[in-house]
PDB file of N, CA and C in Angstrom:
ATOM      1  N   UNK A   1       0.836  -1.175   0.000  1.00  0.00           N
ATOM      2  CA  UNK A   1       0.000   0.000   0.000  1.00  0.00           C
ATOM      3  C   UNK A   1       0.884   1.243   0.000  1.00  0.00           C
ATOM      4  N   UNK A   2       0.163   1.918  -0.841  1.00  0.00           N
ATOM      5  CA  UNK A   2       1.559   2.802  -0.937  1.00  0.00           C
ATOM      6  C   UNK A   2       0.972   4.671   0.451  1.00  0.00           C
ATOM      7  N   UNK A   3       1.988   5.160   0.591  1.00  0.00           N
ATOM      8  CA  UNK A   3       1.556   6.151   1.554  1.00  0.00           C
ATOM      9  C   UNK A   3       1.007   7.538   1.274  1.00  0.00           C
ATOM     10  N   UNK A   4       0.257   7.986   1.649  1.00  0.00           N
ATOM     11  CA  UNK A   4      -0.389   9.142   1.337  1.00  0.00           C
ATOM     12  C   UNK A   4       0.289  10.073   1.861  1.00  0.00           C
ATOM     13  N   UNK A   5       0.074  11.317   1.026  1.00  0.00           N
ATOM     14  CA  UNK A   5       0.945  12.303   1.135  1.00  0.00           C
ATOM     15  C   UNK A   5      -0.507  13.318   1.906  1.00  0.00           C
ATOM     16  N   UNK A   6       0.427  14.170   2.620  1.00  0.00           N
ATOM     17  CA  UNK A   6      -1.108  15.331   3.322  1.00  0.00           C
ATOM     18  C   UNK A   6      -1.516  16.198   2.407  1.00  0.00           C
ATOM     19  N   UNK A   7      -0.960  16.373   1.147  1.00  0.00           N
ATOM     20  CA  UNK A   7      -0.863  17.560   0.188  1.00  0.00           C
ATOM     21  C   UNK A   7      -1.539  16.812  -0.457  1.00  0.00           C
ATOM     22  N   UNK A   8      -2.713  17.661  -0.758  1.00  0.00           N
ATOM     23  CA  UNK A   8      -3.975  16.749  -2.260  1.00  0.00           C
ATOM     24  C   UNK A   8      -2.453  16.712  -3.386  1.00  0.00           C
ATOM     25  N   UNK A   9      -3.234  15.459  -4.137  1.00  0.00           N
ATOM     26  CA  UNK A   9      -2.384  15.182  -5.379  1.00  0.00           C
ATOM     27  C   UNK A   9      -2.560  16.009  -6.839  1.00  0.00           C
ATOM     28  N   UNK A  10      -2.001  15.758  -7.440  1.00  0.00           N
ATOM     29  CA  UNK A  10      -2.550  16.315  -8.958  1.00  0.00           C
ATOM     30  C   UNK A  10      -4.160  16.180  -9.427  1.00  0.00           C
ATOM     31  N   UNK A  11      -4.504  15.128  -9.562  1.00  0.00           N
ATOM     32  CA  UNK A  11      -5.583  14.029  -9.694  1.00  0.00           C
ATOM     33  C   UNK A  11      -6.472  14.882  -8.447  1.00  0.00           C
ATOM     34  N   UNK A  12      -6.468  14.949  -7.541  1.00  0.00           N
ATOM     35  CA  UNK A  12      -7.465  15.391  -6.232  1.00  0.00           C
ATOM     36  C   UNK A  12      -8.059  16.894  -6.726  1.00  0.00           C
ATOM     37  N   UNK A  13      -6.846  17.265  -6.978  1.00  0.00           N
ATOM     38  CA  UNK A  13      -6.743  19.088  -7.372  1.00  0.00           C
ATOM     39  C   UNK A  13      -7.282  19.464  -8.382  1.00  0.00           C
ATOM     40  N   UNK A  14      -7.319  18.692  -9.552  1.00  0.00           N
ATOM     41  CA  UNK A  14      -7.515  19.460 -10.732  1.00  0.00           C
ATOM     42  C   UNK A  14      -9.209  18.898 -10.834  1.00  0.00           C
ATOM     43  N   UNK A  15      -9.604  17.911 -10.129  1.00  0.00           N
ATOM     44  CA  UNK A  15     -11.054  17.652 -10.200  1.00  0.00           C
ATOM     45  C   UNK A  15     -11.530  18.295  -8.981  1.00  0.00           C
ATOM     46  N   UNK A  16     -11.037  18.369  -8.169  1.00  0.00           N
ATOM     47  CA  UNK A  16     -12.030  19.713  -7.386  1.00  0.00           C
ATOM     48  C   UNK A  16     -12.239  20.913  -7.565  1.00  0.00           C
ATOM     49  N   UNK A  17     -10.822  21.752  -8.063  1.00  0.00           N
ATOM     50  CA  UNK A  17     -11.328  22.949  -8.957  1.00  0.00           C
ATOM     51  C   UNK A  17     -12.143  22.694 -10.245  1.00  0.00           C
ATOM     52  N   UNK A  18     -12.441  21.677 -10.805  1.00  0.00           N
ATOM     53  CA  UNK A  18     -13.065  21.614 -11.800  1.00  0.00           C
ATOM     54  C   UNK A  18     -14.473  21.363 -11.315  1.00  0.00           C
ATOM     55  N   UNK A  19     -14.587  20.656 -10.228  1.00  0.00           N
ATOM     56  CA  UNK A  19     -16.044  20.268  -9.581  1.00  0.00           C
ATOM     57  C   UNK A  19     -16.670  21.944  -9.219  1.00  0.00           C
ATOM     58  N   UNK A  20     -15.748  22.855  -8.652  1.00  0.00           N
ATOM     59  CA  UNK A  20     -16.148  24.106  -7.793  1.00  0.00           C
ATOM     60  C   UNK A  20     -16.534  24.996  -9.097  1.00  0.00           C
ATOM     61  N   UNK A  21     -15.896  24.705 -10.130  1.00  0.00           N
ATOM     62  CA  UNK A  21     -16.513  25.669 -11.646  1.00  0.00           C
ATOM     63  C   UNK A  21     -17.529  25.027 -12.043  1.00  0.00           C
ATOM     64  N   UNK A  22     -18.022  24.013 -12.013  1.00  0.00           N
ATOM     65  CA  UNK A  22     -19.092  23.351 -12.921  1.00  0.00           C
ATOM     66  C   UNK A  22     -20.060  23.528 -11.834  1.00  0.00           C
ATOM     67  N   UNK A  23     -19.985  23.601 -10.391  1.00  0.00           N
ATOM     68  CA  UNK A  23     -21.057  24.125 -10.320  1.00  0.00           C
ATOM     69  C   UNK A  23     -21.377  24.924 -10.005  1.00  0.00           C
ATOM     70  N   UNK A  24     -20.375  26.589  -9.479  1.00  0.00           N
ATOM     71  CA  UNK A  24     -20.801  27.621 -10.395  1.00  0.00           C
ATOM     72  C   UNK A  24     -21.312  27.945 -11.909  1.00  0.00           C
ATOM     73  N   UNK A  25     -20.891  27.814 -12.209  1.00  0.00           N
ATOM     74  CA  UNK A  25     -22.121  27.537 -13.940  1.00  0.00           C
ATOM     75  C   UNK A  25     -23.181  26.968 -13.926  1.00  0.00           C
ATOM     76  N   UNK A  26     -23.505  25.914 -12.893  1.00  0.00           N
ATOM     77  CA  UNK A  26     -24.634  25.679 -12.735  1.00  0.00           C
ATOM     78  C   UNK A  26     -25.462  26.363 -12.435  1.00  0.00           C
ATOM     79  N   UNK A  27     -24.822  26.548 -11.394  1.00  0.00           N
ATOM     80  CA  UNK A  27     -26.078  28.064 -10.305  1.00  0.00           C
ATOM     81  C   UNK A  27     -25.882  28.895 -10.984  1.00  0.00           C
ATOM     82  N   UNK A  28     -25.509  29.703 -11.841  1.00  0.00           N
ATOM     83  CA  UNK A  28     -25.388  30.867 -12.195  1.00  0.00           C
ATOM     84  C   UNK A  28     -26.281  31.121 -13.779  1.00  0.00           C
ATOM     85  N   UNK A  29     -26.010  29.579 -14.366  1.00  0.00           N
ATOM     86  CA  UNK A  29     -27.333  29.604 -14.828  1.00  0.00           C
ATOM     87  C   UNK A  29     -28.503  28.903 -14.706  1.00  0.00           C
ATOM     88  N   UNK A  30     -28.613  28.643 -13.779  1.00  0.00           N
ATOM     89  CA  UNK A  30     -30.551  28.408 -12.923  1.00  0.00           C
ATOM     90  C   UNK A  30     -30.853  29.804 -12.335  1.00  0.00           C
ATOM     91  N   UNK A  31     -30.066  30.422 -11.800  1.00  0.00           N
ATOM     92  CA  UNK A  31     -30.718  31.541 -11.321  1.00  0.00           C
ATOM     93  C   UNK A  31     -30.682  32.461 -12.077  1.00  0.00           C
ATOM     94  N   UNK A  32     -29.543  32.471 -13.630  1.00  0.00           N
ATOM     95  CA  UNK A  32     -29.942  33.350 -14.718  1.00  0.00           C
ATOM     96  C   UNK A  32     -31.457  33.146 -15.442  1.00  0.00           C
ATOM     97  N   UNK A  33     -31.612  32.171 -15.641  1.00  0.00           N
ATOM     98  CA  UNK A  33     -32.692  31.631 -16.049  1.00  0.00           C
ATOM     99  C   UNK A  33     -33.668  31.907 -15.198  1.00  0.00           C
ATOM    100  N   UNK A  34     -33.647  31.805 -14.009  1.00  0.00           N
ATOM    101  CA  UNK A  34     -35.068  31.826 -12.605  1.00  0.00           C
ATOM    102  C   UNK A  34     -35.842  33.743 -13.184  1.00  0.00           C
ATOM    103  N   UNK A  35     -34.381  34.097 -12.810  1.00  0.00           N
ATOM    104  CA  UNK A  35     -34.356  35.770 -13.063  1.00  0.00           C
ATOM    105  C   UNK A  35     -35.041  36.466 -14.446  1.00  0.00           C
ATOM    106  N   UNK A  36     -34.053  35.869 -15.572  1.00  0.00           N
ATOM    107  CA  UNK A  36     -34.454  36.348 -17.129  1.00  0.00           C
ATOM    108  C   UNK A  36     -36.081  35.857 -17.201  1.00  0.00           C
ATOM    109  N   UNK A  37     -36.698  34.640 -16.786  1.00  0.00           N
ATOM    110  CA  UNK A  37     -38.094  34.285 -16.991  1.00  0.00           C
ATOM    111  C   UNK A  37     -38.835  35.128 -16.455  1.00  0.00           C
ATOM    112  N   UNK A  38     -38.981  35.461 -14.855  1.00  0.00           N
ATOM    113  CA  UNK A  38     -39.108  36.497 -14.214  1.00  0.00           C
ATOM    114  C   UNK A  38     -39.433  37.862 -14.930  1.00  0.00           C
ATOM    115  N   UNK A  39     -38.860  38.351 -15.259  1.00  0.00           N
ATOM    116  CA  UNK A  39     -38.226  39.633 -15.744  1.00  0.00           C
ATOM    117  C   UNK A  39     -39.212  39.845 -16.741  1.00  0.00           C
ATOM    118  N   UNK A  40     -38.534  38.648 -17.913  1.00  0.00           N
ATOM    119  CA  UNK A  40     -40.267  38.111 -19.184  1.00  0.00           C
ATOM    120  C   UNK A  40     -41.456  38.492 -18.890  1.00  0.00           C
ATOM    121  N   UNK A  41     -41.671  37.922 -17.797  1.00  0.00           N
ATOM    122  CA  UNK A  41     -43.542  37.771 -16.987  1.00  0.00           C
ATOM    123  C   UNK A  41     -44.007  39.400 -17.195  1.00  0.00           C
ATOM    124  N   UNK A  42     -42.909  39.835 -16.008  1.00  0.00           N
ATOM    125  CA  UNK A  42     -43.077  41.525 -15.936  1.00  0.00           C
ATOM    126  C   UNK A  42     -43.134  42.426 -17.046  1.00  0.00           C
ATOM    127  N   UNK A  43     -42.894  42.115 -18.535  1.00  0.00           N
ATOM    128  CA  UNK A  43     -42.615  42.960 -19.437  1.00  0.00           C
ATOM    129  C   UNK A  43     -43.975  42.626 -20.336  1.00  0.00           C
ATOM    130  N   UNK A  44     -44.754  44.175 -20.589  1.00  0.00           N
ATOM    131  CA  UNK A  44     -45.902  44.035 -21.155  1.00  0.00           C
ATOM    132  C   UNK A  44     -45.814  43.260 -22.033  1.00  0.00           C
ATOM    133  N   UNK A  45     -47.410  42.421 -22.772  1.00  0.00           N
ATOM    134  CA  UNK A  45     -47.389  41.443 -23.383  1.00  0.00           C
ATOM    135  C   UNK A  45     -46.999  41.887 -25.194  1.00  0.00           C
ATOM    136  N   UNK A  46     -46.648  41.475 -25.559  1.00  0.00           N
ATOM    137  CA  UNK A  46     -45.951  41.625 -27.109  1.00  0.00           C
ATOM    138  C   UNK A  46     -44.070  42.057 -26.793  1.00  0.00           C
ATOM    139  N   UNK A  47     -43.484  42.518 -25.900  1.00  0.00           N
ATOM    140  CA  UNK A  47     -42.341  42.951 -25.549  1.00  0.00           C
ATOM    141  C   UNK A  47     -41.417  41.788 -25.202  1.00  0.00           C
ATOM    142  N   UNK A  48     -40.491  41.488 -25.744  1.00  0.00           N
ATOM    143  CA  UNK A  48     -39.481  40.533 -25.397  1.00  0.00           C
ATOM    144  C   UNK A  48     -37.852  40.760 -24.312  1.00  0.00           C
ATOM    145  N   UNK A  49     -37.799  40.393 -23.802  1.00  0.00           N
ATOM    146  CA  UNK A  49     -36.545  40.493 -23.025  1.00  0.00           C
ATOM    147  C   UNK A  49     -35.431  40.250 -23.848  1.00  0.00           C
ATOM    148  N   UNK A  50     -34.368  41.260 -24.027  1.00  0.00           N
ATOM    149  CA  UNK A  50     -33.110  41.006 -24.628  1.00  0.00           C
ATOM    150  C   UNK A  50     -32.012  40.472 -23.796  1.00  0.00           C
ATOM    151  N   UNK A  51     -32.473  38.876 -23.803  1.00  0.00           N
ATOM    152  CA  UNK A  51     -31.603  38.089 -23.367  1.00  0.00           C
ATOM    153  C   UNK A  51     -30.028  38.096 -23.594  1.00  0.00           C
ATOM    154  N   UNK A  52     -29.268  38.723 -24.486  1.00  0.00           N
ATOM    155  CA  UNK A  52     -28.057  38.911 -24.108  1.00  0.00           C
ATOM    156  C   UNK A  52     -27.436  39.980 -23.461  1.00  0.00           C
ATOM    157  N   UNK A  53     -28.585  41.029 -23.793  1.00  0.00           N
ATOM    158  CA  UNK A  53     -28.010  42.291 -22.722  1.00  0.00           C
ATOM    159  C   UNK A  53     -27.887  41.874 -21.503  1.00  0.00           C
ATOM    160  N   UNK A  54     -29.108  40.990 -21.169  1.00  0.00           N
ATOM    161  CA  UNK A  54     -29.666  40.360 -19.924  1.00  0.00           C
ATOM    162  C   UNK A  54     -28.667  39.792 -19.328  1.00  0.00           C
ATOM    163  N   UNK A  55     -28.654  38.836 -20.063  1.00  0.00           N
ATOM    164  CA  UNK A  55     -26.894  38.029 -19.667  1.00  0.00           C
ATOM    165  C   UNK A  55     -26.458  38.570 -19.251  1.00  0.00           C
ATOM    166  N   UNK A  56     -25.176  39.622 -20.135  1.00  0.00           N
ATOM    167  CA  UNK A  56     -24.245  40.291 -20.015  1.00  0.00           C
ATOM    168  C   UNK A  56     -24.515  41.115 -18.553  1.00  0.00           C
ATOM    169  N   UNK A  57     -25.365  41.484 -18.242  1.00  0.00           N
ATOM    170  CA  UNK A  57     -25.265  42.380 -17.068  1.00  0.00           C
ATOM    171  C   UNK A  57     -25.782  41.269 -15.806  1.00  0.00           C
ATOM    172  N   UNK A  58     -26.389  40.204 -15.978  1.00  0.00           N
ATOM    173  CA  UNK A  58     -26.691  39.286 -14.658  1.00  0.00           C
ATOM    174  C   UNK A  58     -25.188  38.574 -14.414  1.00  0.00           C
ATOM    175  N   UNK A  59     -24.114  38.523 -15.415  1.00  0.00           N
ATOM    176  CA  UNK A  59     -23.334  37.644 -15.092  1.00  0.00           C
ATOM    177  C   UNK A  59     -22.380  38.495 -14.580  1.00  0.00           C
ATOM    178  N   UNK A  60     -21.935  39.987 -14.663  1.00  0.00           N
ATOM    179  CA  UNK A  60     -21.330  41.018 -13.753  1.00  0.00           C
ATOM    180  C   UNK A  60     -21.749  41.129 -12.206  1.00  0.00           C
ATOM    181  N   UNK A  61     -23.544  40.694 -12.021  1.00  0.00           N
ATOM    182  CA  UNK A  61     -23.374  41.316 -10.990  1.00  0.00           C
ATOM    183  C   UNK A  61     -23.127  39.801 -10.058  1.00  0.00           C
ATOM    184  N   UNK A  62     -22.982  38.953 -10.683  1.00  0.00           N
ATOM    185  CA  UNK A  62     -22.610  37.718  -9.831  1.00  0.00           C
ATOM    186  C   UNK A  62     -21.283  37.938  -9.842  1.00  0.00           C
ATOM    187  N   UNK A  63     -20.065  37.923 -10.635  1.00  0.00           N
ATOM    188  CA  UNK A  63     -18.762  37.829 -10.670  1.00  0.00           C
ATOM    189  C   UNK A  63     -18.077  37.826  -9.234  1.00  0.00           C
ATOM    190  N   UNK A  64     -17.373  36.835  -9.413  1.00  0.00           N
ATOM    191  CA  UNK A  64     -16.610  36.991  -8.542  1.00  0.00           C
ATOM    192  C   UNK A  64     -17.512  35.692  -6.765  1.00  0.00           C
ATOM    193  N   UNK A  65     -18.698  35.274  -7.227  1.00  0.00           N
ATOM    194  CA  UNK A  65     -19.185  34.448  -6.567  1.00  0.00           C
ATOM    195  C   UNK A  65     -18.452  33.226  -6.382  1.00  0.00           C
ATOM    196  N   UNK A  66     -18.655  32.317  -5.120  1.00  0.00           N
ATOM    197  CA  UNK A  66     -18.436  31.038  -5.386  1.00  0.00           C
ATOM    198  C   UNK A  66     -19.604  30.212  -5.438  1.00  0.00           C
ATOM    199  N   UNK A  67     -19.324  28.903  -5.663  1.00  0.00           N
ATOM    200  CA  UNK A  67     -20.425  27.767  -5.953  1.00  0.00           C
ATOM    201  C   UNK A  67     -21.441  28.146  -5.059  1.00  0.00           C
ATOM    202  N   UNK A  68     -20.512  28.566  -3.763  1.00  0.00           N
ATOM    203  CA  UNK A  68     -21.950  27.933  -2.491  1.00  0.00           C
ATOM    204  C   UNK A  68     -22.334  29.386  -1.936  1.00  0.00           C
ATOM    205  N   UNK A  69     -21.768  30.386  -2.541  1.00  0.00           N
ATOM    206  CA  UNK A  69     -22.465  32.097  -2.375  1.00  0.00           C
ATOM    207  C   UNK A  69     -23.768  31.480  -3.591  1.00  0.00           C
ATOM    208  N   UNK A  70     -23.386  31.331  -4.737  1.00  0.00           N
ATOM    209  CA  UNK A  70     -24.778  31.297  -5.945  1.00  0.00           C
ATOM    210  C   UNK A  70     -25.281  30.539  -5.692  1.00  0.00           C
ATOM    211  N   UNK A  71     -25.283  29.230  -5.293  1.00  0.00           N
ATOM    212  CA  UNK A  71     -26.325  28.096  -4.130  1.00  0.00           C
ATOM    213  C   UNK A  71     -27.129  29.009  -3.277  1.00  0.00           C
ATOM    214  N   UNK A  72     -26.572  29.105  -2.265  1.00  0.00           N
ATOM    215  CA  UNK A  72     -27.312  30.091  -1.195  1.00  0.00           C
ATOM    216  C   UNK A  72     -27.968  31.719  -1.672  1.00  0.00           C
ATOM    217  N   UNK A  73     -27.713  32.046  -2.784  1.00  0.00           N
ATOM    218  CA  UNK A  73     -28.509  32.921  -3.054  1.00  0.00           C
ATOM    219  C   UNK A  73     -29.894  32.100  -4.192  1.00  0.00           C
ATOM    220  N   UNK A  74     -29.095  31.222  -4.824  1.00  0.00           N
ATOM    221  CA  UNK A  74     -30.668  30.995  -4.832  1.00  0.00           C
ATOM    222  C   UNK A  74     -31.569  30.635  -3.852  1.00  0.00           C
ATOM    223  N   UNK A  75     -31.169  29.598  -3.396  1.00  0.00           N
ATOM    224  CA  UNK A  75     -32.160  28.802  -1.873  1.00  0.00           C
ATOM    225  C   UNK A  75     -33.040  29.876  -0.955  1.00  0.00           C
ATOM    226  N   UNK A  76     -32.159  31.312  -1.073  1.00  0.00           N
ATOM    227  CA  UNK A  76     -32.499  31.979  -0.067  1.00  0.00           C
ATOM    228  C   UNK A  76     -33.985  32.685  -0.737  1.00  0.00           C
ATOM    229  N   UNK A  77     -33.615  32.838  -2.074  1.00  0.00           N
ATOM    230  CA  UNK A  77     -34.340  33.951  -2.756  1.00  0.00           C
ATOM    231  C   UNK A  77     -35.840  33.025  -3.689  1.00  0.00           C
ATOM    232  N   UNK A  78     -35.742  31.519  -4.042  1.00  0.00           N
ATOM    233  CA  UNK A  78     -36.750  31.005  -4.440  1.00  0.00           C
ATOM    234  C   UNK A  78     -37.410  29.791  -3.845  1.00  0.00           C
ATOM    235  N   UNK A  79     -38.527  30.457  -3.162  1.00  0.00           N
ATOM    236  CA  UNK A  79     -39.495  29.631  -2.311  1.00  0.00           C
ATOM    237  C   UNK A  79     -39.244  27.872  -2.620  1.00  0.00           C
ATOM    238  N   UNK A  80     -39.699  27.519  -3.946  1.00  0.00           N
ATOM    239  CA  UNK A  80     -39.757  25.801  -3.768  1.00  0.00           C
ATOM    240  C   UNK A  80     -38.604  25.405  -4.642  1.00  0.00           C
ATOM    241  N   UNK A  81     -37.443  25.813  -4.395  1.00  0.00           N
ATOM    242  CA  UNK A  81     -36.066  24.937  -4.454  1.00  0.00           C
ATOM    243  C   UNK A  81     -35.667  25.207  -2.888  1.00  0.00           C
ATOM    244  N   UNK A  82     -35.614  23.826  -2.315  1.00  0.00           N
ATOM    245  CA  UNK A  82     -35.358  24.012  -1.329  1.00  0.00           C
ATOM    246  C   UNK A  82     -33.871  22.963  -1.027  1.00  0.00           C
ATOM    247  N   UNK A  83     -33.321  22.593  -2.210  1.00  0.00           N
ATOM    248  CA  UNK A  83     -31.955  21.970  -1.629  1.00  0.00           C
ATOM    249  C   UNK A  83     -30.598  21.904  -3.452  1.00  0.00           C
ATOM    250  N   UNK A  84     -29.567  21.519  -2.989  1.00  0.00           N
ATOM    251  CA  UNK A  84     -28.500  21.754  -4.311  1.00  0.00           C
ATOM    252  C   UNK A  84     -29.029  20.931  -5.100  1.00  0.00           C
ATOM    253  N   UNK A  85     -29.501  19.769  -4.959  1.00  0.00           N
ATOM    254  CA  UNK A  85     -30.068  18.717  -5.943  1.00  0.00           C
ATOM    255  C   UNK A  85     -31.301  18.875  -6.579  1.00  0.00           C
ATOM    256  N   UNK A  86     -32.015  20.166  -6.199  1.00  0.00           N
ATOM    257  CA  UNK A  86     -33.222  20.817  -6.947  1.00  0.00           C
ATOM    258  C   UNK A  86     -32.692  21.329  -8.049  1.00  0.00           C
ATOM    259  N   UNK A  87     -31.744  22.264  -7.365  1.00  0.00           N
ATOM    260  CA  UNK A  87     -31.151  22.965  -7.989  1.00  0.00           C
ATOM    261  C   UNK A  87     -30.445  22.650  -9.450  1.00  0.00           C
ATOM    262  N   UNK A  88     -29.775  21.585  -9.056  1.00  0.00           N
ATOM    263  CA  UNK A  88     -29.038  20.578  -9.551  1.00  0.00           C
ATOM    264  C   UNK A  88     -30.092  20.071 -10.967  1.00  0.00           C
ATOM    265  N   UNK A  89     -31.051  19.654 -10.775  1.00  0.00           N
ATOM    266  CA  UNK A  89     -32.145  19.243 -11.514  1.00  0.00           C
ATOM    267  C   UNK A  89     -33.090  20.082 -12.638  1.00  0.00           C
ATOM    268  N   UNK A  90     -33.186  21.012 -11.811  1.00  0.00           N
ATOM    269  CA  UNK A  90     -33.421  22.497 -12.653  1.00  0.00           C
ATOM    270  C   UNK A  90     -32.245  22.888 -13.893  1.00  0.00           C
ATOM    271  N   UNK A  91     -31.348  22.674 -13.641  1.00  0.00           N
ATOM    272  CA  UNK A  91     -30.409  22.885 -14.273  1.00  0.00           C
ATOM    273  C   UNK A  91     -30.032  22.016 -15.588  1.00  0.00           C
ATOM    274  N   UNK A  92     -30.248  20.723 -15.485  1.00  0.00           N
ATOM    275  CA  UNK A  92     -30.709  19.771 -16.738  1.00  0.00           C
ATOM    276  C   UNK A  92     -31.763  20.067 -17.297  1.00  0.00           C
ATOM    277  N   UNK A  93     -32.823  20.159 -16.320  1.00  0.00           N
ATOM    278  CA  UNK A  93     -34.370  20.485 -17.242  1.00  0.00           C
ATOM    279  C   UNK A  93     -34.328  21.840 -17.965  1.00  0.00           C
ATOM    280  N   UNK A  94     -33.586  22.724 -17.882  1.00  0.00           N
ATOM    281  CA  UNK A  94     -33.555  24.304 -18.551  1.00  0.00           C
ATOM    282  C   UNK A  94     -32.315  23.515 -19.692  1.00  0.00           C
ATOM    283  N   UNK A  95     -31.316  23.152 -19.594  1.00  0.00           N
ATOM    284  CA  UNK A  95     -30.132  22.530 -20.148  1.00  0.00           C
ATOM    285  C   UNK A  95     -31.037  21.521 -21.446  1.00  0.00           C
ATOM    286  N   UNK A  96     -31.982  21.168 -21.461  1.00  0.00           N
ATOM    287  CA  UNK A  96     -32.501  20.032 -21.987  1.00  0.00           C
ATOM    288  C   UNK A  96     -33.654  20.881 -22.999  1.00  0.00           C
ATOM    289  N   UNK A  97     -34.391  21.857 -22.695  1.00  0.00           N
ATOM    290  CA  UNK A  97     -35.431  22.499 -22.972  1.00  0.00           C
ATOM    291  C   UNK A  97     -34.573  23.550 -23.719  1.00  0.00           C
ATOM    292  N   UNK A  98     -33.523  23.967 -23.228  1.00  0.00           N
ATOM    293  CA  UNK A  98     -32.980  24.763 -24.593  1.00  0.00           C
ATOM    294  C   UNK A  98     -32.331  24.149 -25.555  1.00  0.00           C
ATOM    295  N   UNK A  99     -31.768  22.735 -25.604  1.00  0.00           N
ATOM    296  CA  UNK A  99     -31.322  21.764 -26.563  1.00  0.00           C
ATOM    297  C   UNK A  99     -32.456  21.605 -27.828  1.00  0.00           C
ATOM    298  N   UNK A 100     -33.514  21.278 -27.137  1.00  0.00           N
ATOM    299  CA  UNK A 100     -35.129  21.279 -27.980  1.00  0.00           C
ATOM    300  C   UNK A 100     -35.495  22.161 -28.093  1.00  0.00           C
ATOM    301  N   UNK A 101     -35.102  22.767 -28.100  1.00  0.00           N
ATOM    302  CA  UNK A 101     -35.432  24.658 -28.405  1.00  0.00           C
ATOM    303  C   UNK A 101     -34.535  25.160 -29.927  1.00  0.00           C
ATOM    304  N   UNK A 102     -33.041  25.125 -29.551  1.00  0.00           N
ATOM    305  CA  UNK A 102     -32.275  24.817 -30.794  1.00  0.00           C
ATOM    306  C   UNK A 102     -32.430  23.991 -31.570  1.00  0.00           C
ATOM    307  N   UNK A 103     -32.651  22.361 -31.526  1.00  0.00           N
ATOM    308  CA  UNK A 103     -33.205  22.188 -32.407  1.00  0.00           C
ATOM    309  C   UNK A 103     -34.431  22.354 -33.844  1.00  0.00           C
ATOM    310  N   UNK A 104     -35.735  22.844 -32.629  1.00  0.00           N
ATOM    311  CA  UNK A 104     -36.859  23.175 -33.539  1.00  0.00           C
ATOM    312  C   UNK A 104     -36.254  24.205 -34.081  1.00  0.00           C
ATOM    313  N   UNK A 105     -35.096  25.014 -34.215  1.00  0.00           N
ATOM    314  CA  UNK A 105     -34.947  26.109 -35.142  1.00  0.00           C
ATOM    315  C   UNK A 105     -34.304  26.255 -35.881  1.00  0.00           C
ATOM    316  N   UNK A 106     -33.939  24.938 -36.032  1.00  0.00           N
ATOM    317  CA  UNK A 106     -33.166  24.868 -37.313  1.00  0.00           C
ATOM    318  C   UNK A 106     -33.965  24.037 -38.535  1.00  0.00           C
TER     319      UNK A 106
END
């Protein structure tokens, strides 16, 4: 058996910073998405939301977040997600619905 070192390895390191970005991107877009739909509702009927301006300025005012600041701001801020694996789930189903979305438009 060979001995462990106290210092994470290569292998340990480069998949946990990779775990801590993927799911910032997650949260950042479920709650872009929670927000931009939102926003939709509010804007008289025939008026569309310019989703990349939209973007562009929701993803400034997150910058600089981590995974579990954009976790906890969603949890805090939308009534029935009440855990990361909602969250988590939401995030395929929007991920999946814009796949079939691009498709029908082509």
């Amino acid at each position: 058996m060979a001995n462990r070192k106290s210092a994470p390895t290569p292998m340990q390191k480069q998949f946990a910073e990779t775990l801590e970005e993927q799911r910032f991107e997650m949260f950042l877009h479920v709650a872009r998405e929670l927000t931009g739909r939102a926003k939709q509702r509010q804007l008289q009927k025939g008026k569309a939301l310019d989703w990349e301006a939209f973007n562009t300025w929701f993803n400034k005012q997150y910058e600089g977040y981590s995974a579990d600041e954009m976790l906890e701001e969603i949890l805090s801020n939308v009534y029935w997600l009440s855990s990361e694996q909602a969250v988590i789930d939401l995030h395929f189903r929007y991920r999946d619905l814009n796949i079939k979305y691009d498709k029908n438009r082509l």
